[in-house]
N, C-alpha and C. Protein backbone atom coordinates (compact mmCIF):
# COMPACT_ATOMS: atom_id res chain seq x y z
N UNK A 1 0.82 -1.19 0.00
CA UNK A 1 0.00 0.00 0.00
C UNK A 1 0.86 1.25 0.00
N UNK A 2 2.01 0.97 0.45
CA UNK A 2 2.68 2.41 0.89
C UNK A 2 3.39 2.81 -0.88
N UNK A 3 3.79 1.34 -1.32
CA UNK A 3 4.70 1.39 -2.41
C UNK A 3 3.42 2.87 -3.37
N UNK A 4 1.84 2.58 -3.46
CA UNK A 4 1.13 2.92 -4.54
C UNK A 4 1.20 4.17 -4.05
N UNK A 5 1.37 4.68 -2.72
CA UNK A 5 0.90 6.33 -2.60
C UNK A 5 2.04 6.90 -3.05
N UNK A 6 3.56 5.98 -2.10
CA UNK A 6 4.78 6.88 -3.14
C UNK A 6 4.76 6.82 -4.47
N UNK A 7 4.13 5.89 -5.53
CA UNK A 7 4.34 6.03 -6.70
C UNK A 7 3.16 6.86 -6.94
N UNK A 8 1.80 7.05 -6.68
CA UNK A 8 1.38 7.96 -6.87
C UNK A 8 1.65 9.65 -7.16
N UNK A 9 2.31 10.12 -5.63
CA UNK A 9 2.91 11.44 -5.12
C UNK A 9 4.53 11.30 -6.60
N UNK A 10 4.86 10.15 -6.84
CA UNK A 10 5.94 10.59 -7.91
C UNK A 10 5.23 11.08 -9.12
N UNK A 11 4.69 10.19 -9.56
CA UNK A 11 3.65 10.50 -10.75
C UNK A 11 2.88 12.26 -10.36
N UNK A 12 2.56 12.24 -9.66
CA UNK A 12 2.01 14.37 -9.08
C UNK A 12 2.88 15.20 -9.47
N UNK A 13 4.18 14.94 -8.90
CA UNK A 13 5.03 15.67 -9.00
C UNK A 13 5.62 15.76 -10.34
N UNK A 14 5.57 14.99 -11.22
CA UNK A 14 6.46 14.54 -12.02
C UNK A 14 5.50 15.36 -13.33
N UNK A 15 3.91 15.27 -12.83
CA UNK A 15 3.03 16.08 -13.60
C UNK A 15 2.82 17.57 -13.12
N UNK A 16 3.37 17.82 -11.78
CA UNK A 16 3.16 19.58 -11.86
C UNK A 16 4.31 20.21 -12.39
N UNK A 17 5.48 19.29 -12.61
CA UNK A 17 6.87 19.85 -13.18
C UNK A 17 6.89 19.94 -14.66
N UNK A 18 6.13 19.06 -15.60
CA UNK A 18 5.75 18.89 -16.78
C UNK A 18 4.66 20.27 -16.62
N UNK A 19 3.71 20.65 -15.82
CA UNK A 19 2.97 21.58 -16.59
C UNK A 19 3.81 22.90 -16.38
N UNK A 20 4.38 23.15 -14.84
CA UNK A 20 5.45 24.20 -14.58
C UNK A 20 5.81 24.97 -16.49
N UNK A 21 6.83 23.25 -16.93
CA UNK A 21 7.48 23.25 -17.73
C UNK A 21 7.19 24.01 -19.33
N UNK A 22 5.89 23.62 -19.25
CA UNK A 22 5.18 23.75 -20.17
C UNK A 22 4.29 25.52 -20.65
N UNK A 23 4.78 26.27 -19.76
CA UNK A 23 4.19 27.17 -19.68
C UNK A 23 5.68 28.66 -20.48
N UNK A 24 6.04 28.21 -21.46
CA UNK A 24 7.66 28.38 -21.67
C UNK A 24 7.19 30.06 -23.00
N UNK A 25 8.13 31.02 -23.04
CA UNK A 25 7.69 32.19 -23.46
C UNK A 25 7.42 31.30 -24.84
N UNK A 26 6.66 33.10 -25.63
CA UNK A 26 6.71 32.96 -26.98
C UNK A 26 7.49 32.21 -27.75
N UNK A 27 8.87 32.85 -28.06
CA UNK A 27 10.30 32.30 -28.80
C UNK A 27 10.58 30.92 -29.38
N UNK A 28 10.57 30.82 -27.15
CA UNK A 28 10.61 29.16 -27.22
C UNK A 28 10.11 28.38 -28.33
N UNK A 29 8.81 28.58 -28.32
CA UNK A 29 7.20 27.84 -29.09
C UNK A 29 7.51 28.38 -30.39
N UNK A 30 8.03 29.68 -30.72
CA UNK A 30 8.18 29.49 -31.86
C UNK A 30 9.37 29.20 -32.78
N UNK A 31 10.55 28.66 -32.37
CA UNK A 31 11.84 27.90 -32.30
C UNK A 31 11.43 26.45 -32.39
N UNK A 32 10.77 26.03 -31.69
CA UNK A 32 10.10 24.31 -31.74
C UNK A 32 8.98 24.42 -33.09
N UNK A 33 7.87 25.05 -33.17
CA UNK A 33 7.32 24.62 -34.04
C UNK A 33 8.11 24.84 -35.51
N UNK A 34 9.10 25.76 -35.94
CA UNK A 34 10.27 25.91 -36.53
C UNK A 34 11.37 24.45 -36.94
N UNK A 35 11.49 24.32 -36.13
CA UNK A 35 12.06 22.86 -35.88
C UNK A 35 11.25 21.83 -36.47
N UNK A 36 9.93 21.56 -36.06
CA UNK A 36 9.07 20.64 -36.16
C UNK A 36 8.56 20.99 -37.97
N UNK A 37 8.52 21.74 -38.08
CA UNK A 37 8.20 21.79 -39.56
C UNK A 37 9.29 21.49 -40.13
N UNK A 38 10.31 21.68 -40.12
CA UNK A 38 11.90 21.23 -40.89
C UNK A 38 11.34 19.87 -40.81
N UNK A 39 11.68 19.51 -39.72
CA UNK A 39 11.41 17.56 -39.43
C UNK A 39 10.48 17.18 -40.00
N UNK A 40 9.09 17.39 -40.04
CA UNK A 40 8.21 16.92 -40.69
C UNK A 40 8.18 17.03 -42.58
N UNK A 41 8.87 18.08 -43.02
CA UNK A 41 9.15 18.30 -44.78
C UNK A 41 10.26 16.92 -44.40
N UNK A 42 11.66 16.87 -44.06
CA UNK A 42 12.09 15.79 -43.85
C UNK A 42 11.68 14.61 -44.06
N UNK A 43 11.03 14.52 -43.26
CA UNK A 43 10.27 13.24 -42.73
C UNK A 43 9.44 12.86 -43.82
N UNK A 44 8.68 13.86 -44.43
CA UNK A 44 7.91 13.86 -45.73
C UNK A 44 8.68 13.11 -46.84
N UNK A 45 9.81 13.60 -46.95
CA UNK A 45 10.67 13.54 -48.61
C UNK A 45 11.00 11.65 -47.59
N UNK A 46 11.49 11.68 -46.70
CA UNK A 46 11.89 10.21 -46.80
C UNK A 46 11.04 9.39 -46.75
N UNK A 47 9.67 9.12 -46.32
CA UNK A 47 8.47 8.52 -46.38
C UNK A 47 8.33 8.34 -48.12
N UNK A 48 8.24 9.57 -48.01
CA UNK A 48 7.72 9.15 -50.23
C UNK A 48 8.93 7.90 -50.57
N UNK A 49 10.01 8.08 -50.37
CA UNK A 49 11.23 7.56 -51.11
C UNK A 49 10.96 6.07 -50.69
N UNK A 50 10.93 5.79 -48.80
CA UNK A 50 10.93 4.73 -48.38
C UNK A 50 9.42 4.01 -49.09
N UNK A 51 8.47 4.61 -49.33
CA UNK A 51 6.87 4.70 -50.61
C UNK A 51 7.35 3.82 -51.92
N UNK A 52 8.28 4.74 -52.36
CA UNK A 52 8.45 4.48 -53.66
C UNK A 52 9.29 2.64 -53.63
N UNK A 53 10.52 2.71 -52.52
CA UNK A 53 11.29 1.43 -52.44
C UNK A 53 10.83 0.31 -52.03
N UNK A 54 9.58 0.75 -51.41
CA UNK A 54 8.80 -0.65 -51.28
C UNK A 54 8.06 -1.38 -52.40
N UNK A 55 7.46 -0.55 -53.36
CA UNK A 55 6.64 -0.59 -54.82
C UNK A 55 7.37 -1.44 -55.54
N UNK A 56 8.41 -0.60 -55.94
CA UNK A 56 9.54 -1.15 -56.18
C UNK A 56 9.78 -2.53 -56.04
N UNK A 57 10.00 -2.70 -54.87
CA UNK A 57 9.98 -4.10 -54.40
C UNK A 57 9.59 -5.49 -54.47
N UNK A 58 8.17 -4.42 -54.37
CA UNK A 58 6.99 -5.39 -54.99
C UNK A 58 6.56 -5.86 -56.34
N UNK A 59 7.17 -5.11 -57.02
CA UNK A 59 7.04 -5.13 -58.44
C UNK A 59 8.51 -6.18 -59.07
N UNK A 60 9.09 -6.27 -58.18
CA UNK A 60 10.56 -7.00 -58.42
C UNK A 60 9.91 -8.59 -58.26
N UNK A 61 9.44 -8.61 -56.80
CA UNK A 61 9.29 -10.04 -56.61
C UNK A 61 8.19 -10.83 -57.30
N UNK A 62 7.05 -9.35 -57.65
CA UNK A 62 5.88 -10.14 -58.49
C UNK A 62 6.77 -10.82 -60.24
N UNK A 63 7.55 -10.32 -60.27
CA UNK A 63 8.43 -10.17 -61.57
C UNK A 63 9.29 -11.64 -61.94
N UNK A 64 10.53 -11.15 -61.12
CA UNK A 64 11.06 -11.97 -60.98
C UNK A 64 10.98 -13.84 -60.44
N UNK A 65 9.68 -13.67 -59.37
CA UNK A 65 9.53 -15.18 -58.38
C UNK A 65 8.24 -15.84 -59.49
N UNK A 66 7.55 -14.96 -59.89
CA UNK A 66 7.11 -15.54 -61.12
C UNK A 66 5.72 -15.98 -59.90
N UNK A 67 5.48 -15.01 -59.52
CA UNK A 67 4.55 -15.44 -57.89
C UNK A 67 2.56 -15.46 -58.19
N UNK A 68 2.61 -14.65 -59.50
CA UNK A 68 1.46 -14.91 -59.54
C UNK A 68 0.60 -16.62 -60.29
N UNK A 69 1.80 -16.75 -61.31
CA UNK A 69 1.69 -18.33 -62.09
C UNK A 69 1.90 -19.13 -60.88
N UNK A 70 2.44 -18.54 -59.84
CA UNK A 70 2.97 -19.82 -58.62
C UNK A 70 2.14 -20.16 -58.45
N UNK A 71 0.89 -19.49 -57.51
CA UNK A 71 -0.52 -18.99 -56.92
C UNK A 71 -1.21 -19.94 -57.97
N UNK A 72 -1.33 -20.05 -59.20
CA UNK A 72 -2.58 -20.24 -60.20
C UNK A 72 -2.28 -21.92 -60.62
N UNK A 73 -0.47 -22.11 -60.63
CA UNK A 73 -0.64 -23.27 -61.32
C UNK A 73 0.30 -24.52 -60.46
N UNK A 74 0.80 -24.06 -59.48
CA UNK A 74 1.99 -24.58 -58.86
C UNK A 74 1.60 -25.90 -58.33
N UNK A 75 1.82 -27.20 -58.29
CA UNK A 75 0.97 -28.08 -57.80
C UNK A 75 1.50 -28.36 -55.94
N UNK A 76 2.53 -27.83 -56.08
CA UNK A 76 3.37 -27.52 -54.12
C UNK A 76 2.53 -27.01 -53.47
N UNK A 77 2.17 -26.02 -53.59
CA UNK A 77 1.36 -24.67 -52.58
C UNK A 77 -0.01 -25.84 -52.35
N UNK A 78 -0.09 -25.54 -51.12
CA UNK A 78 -0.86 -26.52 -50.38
C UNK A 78 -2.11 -25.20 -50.50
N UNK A 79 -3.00 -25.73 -51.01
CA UNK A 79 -4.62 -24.91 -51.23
C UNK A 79 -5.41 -24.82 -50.17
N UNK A 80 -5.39 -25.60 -49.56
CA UNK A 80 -6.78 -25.55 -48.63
C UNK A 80 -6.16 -23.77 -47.66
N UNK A 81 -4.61 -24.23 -47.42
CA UNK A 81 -4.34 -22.92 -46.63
C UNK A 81 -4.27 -21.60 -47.81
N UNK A 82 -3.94 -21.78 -48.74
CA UNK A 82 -3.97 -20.81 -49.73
C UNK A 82 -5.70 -20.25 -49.49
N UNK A 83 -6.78 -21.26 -50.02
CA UNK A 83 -8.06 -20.49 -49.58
C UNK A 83 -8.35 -20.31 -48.41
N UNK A 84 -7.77 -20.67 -47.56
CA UNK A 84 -8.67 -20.01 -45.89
C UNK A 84 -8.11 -19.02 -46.07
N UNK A 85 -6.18 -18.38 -46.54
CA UNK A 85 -5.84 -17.21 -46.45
C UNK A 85 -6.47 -16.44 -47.08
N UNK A 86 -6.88 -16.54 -48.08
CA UNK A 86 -7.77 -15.10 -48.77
C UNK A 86 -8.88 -15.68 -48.46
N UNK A 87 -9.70 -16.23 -47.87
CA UNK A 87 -11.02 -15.77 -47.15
C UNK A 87 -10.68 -14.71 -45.92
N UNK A 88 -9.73 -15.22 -45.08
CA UNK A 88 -9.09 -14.09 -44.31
C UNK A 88 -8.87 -12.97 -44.74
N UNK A 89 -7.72 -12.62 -45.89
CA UNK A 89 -7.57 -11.37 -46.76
C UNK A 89 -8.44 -10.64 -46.63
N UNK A 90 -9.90 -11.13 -47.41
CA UNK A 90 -10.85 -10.98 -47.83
C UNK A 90 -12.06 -9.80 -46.77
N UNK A 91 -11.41 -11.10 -45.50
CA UNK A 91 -12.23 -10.20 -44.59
C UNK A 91 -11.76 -8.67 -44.16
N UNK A 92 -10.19 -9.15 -44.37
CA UNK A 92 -9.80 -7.83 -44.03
C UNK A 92 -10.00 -6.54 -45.09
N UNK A 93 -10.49 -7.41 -46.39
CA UNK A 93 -10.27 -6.11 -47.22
C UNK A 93 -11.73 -5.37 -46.82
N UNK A 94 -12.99 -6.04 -46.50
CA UNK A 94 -14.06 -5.97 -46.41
C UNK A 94 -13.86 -5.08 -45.18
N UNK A 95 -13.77 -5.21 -44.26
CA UNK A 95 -13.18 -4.78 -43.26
C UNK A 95 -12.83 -2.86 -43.40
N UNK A 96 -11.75 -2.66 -44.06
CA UNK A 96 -11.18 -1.72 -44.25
C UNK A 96 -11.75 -0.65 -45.41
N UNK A 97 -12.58 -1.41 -46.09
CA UNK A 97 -13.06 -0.81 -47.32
C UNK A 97 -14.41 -0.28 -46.54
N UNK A 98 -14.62 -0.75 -45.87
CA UNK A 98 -16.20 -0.32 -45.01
C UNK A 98 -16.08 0.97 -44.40
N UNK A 99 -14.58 1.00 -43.65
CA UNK A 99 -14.45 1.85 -42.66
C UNK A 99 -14.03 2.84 -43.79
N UNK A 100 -13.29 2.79 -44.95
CA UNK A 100 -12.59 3.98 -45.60
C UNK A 100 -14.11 4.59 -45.93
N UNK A 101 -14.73 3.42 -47.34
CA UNK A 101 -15.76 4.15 -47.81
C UNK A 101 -17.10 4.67 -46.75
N UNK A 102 -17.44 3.55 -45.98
CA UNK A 102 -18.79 4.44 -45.50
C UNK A 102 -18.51 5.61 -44.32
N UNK A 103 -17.72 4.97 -43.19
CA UNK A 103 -17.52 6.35 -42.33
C UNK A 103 -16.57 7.35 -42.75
N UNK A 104 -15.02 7.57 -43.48
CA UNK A 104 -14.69 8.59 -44.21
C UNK A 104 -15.09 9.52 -44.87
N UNK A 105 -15.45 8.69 -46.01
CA UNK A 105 -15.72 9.62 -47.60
C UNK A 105 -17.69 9.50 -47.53
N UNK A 106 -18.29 8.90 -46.87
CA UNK A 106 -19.70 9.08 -47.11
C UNK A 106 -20.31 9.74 -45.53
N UNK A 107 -20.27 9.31 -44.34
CA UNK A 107 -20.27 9.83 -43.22
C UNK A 107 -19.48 11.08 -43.01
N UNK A 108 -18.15 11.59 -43.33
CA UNK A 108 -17.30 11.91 -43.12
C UNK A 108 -17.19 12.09 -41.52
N UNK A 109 -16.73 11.10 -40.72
CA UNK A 109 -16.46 11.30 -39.20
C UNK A 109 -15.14 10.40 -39.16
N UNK A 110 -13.97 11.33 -38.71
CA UNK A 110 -12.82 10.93 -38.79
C UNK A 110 -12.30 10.06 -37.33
N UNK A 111 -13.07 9.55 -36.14
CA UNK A 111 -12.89 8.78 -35.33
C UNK A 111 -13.88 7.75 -35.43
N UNK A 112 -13.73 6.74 -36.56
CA UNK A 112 -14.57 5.69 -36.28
C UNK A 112 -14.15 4.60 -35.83
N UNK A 113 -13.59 4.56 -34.50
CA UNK A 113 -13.22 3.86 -33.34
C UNK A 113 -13.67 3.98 -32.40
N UNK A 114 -14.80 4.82 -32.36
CA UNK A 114 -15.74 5.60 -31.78
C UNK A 114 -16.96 4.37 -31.38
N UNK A 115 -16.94 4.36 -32.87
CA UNK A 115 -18.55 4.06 -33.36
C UNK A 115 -18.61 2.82 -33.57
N UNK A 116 -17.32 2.14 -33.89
CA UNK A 116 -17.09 0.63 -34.21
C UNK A 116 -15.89 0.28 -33.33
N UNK A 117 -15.76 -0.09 -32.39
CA UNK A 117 -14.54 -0.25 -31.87
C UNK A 117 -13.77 -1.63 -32.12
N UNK A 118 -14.70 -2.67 -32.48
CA UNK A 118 -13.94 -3.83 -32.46
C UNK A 118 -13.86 -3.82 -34.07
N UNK A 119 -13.56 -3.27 -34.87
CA UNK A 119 -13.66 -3.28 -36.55
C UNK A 119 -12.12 -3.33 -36.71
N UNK A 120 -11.09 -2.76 -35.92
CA UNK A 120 -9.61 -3.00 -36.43
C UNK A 120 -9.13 -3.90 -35.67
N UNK A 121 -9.81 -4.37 -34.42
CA UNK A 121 -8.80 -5.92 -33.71
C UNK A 121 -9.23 -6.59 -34.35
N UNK A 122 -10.57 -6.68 -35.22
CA UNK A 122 -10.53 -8.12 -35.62
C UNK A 122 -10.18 -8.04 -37.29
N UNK A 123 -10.05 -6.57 -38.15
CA UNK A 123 -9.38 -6.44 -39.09
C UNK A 123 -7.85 -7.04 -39.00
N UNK A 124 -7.27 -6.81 -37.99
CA UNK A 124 -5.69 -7.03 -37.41
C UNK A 124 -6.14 -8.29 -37.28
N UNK A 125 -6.58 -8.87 -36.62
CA UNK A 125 -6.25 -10.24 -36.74
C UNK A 125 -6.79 -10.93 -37.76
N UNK A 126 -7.48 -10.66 -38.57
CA UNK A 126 -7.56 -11.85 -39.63
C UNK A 126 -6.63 -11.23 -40.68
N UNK A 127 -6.11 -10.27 -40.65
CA UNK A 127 -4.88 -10.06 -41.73
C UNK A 127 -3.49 -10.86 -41.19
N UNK A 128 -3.98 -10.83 -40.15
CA UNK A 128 -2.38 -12.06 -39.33
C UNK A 128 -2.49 -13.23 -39.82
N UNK A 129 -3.77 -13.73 -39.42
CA UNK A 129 -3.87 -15.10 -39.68
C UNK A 129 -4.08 -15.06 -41.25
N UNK A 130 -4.38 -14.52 -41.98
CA UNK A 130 -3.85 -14.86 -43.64
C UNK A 130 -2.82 -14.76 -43.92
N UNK A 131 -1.86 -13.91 -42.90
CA UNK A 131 -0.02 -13.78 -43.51
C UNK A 131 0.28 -15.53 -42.92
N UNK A 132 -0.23 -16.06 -42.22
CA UNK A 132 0.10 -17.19 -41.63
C UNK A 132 -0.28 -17.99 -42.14
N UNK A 133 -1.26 -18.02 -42.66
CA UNK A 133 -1.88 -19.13 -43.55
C UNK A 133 -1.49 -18.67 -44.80
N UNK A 134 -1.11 -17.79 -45.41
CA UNK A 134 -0.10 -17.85 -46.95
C UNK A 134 1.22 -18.53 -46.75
N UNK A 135 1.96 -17.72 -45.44
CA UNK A 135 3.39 -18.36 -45.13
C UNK A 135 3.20 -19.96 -45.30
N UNK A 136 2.72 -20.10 -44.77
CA UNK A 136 2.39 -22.04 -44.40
C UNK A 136 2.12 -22.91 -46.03
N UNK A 137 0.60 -22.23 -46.93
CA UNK A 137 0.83 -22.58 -47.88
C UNK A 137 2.01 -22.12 -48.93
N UNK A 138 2.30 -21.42 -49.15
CA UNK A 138 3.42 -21.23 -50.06
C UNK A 138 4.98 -21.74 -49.79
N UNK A 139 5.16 -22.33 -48.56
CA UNK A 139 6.24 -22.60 -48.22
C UNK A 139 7.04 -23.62 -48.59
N UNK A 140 6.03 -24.03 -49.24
CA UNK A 140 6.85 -25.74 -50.15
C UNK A 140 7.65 -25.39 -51.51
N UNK A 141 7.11 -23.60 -51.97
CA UNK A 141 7.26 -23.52 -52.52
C UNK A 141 8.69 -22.35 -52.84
N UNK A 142 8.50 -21.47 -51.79
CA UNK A 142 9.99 -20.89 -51.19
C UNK A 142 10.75 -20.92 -50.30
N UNK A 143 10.05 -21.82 -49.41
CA UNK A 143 10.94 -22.13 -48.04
C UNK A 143 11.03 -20.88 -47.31
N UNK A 144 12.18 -20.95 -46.92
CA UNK A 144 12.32 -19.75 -45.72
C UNK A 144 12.11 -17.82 -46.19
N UNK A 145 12.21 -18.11 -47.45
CA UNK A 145 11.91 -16.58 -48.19
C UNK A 145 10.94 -16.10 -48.19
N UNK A 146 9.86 -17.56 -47.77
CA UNK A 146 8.33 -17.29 -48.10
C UNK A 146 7.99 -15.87 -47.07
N UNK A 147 8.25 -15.70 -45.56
CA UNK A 147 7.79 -14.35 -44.99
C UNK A 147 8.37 -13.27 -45.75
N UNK A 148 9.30 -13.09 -46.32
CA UNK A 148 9.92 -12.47 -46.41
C UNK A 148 9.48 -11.43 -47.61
N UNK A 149 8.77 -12.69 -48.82
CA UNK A 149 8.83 -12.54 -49.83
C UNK A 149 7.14 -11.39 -49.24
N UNK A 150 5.91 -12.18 -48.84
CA UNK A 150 5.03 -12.14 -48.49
C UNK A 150 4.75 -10.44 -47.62
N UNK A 151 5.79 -10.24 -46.84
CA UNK A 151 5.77 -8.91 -46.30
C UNK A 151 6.19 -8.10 -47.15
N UNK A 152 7.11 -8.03 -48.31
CA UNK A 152 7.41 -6.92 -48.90
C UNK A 152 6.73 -6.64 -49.76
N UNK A 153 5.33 -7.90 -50.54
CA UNK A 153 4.71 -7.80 -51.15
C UNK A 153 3.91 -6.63 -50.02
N UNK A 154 3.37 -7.19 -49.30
CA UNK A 154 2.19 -6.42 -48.26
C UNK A 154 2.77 -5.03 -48.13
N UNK A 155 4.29 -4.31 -47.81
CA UNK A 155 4.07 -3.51 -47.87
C UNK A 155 4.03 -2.35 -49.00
N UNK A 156 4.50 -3.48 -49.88
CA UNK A 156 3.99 -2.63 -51.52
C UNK A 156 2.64 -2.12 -51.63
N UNK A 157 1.84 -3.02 -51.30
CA UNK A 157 0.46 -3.04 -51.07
C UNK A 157 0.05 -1.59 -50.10
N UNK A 158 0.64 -1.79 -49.15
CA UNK A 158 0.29 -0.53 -48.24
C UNK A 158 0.83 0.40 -48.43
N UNK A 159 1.69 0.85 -49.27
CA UNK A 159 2.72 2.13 -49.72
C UNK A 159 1.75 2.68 -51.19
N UNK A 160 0.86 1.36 -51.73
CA UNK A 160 0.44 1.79 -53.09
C UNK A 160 -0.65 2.36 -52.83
N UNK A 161 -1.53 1.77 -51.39
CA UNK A 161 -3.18 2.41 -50.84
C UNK A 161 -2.53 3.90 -50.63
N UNK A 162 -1.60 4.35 -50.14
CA UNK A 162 -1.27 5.53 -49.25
C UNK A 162 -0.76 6.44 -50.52
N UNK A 163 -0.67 6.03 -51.57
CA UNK A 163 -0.67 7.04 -52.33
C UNK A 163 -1.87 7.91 -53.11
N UNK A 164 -3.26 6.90 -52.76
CA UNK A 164 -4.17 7.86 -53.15
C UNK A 164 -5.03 8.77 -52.49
């Protein structure tokens, strides 16, 4: 009991010194937000680039691994996990396409975590369990490359949504 009041009274203190702190002239504030805009154009130009090297990427392995004929004709890739994974996919795309199109762009209410709260744990997890159930089926067919190959596809995928 004693341990929670001292950690309490630390946590007090530790928050009237943070607001003390916080109360800092003009200059200051405008020296930091100064700063923070440099960092963020920064931050901007390397995001696009790290954008572009993932695409990239993805466009290498769809290319080169020859990954979509794998998928269609390969007689290795064990199917049953190939289709539970994109029923999974599936859900997730359903999932995400719900939340972009109806609460975004038709609702327009930008906290719909609000309104749906369990719509991204269980988006998140059935996009897991399809990276797991692709890894598993495709693995006869690249072995240990298979995550590898599988995530850089995905984040091609997510670098290509974020560009529109």
């Amino acid at each position: 009991m004693e341990d929670s009041v001292r950690l309490r009274e630390r946590f007090k203190t530790s928050y009237q010194n943070l607001m003390q702190d916080s109360n800092t002239d003009k200059a200051d504030l405008n020296a930091f937000e100064d700063a923070r805009q440099r960092s963020l154009t920064r931050s901007s130009a390397w995001k696009t680039a790290e954008s572009i090297v993932w695409f990239i990427g993805s466009l290498i392995i769809l290319r080169y691994t020859d990954f979509i004929l794998v998928l269609a004709y390969e007689p290795t890739v064990n199917r049953p996990w190939l289709y539970t994974g994109s029923g999974f996919l599936a859900i997730f795309i359903l999932i995400g396409s719900w939340l972009i199109i109806w609460y975004n762009i038709i609702l327009k209410v930008d906290d719909y975590q609000k309104r749906v709260p369990a719509a991204v744990p269980i988006a998140t997890m059935s996009f897991l369990i399809s990276f797991g159930c692709f890894t598993y089926a495709l693995w006869p067919v690249y072995g240990f490359l298979t995550p590898l190959l599988l995530f850089t596809l995905m984040m091609g995928v997510v670098v290509t949504v974020s560009f529109f």
